[in-house]
N, C-alpha and C. Protein backbone atom coordinates (compact mmCIF):
# COMPACT_ATOMS: atom_id res chain seq x y z
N UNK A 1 -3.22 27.58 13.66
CA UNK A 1 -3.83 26.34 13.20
C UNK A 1 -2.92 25.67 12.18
N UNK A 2 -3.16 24.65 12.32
CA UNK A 2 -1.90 23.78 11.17
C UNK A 2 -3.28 22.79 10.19
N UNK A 3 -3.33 23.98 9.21
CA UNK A 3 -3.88 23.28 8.51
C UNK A 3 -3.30 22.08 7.55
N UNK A 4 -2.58 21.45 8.17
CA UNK A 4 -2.22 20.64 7.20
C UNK A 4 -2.17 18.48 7.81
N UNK A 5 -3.14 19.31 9.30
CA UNK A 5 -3.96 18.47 9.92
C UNK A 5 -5.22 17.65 8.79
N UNK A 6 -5.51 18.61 7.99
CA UNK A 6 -6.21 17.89 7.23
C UNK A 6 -5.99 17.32 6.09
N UNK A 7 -5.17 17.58 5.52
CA UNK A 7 -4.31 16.75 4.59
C UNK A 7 -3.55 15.56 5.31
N UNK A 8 -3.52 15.34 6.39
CA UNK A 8 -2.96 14.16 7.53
C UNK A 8 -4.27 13.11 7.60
N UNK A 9 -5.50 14.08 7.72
CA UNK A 9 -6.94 13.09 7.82
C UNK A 9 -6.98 12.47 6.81
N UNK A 10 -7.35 13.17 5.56
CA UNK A 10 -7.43 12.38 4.46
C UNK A 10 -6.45 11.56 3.74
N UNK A 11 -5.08 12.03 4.09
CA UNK A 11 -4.19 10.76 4.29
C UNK A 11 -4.49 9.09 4.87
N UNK A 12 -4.95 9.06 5.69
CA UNK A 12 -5.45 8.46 6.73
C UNK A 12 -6.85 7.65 6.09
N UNK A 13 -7.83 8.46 6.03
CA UNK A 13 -9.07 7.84 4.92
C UNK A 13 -8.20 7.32 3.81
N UNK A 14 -7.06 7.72 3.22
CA UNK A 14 -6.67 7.02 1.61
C UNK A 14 -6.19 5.39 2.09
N UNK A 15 -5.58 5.76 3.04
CA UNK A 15 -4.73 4.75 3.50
C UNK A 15 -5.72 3.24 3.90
N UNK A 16 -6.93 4.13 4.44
CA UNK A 16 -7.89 2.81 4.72
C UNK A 16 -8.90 2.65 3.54
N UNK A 17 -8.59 3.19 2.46
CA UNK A 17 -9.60 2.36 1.29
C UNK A 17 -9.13 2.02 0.80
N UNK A 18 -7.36 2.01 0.95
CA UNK A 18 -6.64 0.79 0.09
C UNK A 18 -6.36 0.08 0.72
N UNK A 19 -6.66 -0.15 1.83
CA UNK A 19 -6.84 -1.65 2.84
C UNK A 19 -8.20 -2.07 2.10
N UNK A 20 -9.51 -1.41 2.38
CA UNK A 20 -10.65 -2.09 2.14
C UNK A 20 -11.17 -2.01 0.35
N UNK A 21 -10.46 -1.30 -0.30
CA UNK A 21 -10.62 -1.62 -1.46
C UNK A 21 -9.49 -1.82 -2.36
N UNK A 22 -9.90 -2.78 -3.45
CA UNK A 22 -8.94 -3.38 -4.08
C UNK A 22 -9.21 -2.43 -5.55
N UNK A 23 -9.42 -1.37 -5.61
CA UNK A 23 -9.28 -1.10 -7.18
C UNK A 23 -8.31 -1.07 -7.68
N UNK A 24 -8.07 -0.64 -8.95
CA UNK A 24 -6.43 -0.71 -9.48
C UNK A 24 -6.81 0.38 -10.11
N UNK A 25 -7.11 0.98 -9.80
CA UNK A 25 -7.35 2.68 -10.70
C UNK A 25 -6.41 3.23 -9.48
N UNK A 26 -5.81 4.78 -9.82
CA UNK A 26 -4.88 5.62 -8.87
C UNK A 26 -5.88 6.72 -9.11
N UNK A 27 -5.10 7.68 -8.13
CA UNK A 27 -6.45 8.92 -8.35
C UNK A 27 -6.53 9.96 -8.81
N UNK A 28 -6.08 9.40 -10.33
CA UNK A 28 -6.25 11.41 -11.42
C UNK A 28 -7.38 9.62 -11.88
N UNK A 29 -7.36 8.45 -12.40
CA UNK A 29 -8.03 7.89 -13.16
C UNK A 29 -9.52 7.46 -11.95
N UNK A 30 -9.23 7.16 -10.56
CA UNK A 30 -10.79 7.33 -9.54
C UNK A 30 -11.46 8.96 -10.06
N UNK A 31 -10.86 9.68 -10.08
CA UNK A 31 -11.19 11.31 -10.10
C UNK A 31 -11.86 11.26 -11.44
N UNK A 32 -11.27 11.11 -12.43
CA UNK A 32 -11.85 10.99 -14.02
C UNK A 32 -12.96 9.99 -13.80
N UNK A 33 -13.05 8.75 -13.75
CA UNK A 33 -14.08 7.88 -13.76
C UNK A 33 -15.31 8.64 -12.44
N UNK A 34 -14.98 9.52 -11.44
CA UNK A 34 -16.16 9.78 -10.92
C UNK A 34 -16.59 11.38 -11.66
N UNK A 35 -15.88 11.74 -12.07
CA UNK A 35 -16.14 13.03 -13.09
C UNK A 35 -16.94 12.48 -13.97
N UNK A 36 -16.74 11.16 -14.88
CA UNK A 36 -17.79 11.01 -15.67
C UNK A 36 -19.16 10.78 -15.46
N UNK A 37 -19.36 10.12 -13.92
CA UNK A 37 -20.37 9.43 -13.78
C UNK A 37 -21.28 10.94 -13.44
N UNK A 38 -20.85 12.11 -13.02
CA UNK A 38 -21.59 13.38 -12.98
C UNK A 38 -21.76 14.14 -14.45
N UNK A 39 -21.66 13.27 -15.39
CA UNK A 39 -21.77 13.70 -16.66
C UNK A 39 -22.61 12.81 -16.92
N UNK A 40 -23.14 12.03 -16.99
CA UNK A 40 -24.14 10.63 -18.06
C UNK A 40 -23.86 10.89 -19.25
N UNK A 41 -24.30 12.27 -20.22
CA UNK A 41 -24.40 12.55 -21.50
C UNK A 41 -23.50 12.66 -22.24
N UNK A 42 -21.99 12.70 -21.41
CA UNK A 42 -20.53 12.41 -22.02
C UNK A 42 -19.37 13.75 -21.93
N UNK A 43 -18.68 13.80 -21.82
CA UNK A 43 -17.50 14.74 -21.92
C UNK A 43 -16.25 14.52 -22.98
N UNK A 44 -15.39 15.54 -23.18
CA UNK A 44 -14.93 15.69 -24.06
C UNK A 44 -13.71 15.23 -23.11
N UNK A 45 -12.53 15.04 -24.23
CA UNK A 45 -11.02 14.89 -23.17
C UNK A 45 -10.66 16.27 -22.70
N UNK A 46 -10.50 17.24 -23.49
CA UNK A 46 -10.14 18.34 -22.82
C UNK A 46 -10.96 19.23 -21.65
N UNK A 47 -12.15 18.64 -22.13
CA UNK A 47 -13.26 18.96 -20.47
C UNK A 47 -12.61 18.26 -19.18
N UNK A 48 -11.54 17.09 -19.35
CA UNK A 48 -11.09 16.05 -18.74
C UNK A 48 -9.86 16.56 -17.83
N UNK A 49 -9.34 16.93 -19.07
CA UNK A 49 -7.97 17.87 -19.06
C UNK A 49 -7.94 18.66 -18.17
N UNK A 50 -9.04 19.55 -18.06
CA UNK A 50 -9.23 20.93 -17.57
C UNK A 50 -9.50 20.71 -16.33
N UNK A 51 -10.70 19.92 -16.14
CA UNK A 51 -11.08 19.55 -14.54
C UNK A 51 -9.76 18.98 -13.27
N UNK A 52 -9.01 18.28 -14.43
CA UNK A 52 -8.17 17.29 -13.49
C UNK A 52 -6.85 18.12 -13.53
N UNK A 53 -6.68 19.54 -14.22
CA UNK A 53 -5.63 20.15 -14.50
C UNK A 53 -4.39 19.22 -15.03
N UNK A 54 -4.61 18.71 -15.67
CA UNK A 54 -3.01 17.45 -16.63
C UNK A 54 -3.84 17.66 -18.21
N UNK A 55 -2.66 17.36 -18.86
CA UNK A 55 -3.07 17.66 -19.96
C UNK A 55 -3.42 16.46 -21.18
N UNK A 56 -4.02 17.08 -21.93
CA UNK A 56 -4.85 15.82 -23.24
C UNK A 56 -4.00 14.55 -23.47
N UNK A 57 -2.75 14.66 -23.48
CA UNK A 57 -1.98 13.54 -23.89
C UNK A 57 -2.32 12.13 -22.40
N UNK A 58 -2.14 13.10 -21.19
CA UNK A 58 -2.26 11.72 -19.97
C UNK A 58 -3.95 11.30 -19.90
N UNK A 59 -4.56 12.28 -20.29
CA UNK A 59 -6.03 11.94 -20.41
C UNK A 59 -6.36 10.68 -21.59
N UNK A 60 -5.88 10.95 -22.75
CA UNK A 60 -5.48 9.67 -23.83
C UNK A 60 -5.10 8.29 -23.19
N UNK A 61 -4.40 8.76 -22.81
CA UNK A 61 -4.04 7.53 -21.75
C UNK A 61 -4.78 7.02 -20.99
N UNK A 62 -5.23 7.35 -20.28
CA UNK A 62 -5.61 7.07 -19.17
C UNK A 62 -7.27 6.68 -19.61
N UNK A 63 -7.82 7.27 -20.76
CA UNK A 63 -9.02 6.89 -21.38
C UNK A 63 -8.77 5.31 -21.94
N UNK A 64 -7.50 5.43 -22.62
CA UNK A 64 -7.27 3.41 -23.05
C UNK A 64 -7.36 2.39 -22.13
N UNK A 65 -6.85 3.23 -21.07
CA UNK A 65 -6.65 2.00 -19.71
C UNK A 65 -8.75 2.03 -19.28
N UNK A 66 -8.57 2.99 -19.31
CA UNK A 66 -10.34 3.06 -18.88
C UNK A 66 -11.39 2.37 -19.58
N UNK A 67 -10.77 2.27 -20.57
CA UNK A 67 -11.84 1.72 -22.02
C UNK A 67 -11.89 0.48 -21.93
N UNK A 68 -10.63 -0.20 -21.51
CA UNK A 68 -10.30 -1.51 -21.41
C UNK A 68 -10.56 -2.19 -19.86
N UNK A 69 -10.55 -1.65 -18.78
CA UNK A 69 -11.10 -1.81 -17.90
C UNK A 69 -12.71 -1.78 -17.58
N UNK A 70 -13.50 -1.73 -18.68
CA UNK A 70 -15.06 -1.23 -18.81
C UNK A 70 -15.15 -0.19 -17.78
N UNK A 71 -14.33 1.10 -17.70
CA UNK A 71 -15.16 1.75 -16.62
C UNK A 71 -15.95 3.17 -17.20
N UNK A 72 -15.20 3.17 -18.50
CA UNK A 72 -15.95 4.55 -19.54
C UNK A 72 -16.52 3.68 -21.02
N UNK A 73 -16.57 4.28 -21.70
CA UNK A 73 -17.20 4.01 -22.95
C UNK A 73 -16.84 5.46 -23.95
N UNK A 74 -16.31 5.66 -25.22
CA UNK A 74 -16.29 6.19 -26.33
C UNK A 74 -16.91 6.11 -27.34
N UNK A 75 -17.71 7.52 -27.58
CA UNK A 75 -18.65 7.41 -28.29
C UNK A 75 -18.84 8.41 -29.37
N UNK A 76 -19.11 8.65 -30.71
CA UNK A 76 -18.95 9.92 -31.53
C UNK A 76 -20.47 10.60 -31.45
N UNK A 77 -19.71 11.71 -31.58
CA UNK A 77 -20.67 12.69 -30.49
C UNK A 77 -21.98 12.94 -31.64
N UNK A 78 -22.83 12.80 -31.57
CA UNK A 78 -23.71 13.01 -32.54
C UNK A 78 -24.12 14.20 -33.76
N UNK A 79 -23.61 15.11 -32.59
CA UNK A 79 -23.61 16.64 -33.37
C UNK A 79 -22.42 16.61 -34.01
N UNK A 80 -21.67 16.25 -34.34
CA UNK A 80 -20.07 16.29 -34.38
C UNK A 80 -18.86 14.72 -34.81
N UNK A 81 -19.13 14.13 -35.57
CA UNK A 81 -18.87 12.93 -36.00
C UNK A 81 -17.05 13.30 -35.58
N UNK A 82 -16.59 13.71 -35.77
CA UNK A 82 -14.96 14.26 -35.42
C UNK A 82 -15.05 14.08 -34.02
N UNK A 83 -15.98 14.78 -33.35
CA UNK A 83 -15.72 14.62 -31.74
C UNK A 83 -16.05 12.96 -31.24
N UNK A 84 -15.67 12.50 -29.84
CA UNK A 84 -15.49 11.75 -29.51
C UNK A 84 -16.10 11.80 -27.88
N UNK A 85 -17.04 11.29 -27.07
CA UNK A 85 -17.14 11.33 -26.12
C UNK A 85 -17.39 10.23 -25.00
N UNK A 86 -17.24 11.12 -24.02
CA UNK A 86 -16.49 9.93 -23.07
C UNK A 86 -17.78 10.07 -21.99
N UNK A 87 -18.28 8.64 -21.84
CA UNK A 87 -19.42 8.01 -21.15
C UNK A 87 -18.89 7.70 -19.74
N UNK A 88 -19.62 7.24 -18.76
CA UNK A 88 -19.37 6.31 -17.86
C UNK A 88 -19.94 5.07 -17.90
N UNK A 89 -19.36 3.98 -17.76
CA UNK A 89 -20.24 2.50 -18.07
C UNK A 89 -20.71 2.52 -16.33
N UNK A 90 -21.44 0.86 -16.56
CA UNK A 90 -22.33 0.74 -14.88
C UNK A 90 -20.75 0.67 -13.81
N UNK A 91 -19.88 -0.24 -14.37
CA UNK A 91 -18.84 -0.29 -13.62
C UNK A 91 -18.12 1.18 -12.73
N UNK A 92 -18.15 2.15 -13.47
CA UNK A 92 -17.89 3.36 -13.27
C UNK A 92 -18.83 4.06 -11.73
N UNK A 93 -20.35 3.59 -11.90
CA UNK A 93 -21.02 3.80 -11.13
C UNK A 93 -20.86 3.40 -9.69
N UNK A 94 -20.32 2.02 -9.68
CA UNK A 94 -19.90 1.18 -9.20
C UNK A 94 -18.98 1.40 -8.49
N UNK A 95 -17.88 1.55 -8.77
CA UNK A 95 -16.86 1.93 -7.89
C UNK A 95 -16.92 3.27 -7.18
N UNK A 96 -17.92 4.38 -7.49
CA UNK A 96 -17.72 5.52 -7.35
C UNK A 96 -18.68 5.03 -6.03
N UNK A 97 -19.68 4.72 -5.39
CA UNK A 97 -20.34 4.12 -4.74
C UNK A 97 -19.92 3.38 -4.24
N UNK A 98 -19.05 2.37 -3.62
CA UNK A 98 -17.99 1.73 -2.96
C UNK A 98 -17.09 3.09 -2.12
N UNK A 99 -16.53 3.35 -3.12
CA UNK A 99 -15.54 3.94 -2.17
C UNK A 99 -16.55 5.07 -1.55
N UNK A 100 -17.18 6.11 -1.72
CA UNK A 100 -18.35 6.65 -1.21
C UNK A 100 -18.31 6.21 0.08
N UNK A 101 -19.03 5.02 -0.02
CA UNK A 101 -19.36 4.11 1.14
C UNK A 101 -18.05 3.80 1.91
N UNK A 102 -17.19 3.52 1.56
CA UNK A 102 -15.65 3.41 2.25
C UNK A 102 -15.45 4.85 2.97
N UNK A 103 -15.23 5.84 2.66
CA UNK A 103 -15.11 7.16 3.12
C UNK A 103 -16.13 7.44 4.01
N UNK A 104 -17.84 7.28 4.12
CA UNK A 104 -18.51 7.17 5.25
C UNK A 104 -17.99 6.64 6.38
N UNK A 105 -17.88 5.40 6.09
CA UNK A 105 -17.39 4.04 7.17
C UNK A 105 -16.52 5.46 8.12
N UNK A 106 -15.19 5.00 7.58
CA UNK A 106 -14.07 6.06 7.99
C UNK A 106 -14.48 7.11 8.50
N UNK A 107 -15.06 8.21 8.18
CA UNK A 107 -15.63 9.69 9.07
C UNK A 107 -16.70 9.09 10.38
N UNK A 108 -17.42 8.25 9.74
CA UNK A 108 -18.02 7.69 11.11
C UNK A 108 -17.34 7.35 12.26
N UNK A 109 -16.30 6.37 11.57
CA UNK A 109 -15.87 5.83 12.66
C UNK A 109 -14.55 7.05 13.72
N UNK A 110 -13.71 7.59 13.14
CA UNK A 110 -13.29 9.08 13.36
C UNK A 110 -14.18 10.30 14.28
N UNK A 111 -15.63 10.42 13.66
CA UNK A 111 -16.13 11.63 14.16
C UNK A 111 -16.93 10.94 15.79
N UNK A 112 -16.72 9.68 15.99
CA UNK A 112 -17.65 9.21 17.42
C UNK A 112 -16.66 9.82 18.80
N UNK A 113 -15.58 10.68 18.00
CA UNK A 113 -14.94 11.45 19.21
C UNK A 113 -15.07 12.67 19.35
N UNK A 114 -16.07 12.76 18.77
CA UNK A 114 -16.76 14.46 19.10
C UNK A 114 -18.21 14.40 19.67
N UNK A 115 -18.35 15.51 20.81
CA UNK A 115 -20.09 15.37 20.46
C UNK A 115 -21.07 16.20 19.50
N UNK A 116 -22.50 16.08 19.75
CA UNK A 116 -23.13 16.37 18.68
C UNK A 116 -22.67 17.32 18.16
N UNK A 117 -22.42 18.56 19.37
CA UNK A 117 -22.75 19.81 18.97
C UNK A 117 -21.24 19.99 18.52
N UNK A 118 -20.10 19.33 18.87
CA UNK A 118 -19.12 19.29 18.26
C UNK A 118 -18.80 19.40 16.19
N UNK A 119 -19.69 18.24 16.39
CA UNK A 119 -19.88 17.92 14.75
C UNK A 119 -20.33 19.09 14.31
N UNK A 120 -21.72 19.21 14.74
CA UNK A 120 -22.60 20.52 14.14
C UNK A 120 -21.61 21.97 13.45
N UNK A 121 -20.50 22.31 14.74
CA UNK A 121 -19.87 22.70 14.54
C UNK A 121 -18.89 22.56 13.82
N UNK A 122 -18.02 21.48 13.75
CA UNK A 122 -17.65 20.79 12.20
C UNK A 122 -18.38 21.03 10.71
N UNK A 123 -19.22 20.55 11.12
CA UNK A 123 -19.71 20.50 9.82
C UNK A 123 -20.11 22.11 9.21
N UNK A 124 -20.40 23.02 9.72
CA UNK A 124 -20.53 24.08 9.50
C UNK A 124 -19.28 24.93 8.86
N UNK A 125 -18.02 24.58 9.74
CA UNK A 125 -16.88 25.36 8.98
C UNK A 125 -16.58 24.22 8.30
N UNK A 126 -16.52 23.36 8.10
CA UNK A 126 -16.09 22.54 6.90
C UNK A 126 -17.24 23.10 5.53
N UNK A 127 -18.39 23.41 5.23
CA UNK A 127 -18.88 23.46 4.47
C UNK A 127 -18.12 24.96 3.96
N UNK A 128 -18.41 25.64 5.39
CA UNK A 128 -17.36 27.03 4.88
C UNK A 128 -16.36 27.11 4.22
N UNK A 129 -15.58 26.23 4.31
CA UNK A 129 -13.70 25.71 3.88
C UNK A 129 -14.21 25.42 2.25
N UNK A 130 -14.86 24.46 2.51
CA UNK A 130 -15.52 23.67 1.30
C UNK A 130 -15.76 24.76 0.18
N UNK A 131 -16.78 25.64 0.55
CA UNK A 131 -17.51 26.05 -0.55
C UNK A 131 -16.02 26.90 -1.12
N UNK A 132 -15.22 27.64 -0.08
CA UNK A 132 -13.91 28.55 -0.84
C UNK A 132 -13.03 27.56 -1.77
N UNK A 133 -12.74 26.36 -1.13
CA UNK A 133 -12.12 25.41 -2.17
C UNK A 133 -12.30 25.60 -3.35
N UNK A 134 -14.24 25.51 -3.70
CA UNK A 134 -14.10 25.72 -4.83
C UNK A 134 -13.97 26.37 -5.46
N UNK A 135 -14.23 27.79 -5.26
CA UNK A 135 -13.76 28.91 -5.65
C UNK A 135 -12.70 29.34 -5.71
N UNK A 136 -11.82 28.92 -5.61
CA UNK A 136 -10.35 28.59 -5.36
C UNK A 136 -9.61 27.76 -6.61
N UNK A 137 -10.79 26.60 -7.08
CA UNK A 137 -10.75 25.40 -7.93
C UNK A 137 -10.79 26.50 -9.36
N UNK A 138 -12.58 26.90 -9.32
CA UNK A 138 -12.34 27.53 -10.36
C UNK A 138 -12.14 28.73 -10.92
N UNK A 139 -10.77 29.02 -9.89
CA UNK A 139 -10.37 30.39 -10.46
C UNK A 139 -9.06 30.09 -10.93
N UNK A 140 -8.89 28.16 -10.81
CA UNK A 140 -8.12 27.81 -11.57
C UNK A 140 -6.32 27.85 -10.67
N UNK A 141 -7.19 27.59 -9.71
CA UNK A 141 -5.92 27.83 -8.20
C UNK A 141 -5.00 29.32 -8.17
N UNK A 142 -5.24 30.43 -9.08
CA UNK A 142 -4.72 31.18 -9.45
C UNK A 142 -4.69 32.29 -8.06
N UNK A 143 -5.30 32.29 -7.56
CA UNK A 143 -5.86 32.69 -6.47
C UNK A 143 -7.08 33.48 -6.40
N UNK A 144 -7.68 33.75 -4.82
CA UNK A 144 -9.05 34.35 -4.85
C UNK A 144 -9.06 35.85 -4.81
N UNK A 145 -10.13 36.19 -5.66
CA UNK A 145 -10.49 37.48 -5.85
C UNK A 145 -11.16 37.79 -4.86
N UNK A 146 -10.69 39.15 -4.02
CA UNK A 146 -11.73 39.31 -2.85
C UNK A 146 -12.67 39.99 -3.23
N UNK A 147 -14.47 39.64 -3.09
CA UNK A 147 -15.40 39.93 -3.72
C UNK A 147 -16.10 41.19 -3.02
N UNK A 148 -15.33 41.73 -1.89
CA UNK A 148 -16.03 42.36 -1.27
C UNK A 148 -15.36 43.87 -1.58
């Protein structure tokens, strides 16, 4: 198997939401702005850091451009007047929901060359693939511990 068929697909989906969408965000700053919006109550930069694996200094960054684009908000953390946390504004919501919807479009239009039971089957080892990803994610790409 050449898994690298799927890194070709989602090539392919990137390629058509920058036809159909015009954001000007790239995607460690799409990735951060939809990281926040699964936070409401706020995150720290190095929570930022960690998720997106790059470190505090491009997160700084990339929080100014964000701040100024309304797509986060900075806020001092209540418990903690020193700390600083990072919101998602509605805009944030916004785009994360667009492209969402862009990436449907795309698998729809892609998966009408399978049949049902095709998908079914899709979708089953993809969730399989899926769930190791993350376990994979947070073991910090280091590699997987076999649990058995």
């Amino acid at each position: 198997m050449d898994g690298r068929n799927i890194t070709k697909i989602v090539r392919n989906m990137m390629l058509y939401k920058n036809k159909e969408n015009k954001s000007d965000l790239n995607n460690n700053e799409f990735e951060f702005v939809r990281y926040t919006t699964k936070h409401p109550d706020g995150l720290y930069a190095k929570d930022i850091a960690l998720y997106l694996n790059v470190d505090k200094a491009l997160v700084t960054r990339m929080v100014h451009r964000l701040v100024k684009e309304e797509y986060i908000s900075v806020l001092p953390d209540i418990n903690d007047c020193r700390k600083k946390l990072i919101k998602p504004c509605q805009k944030a919501y916004l785009i994360k929901e667009t492209e969402k919807n862009e990436e449907i479009q795309f698998y729809n239009a892609i998966f009408k060359a399978l049949t049902s039971e095709e998908l079914e089957k899709l979708d089953e080892l993809i969730n399989k693939i899926y769930l190791e990803s993350k376990r994979y994610r947070k073991v910090k790409f280091e590699g997987i511990i076999d649990e058995k």
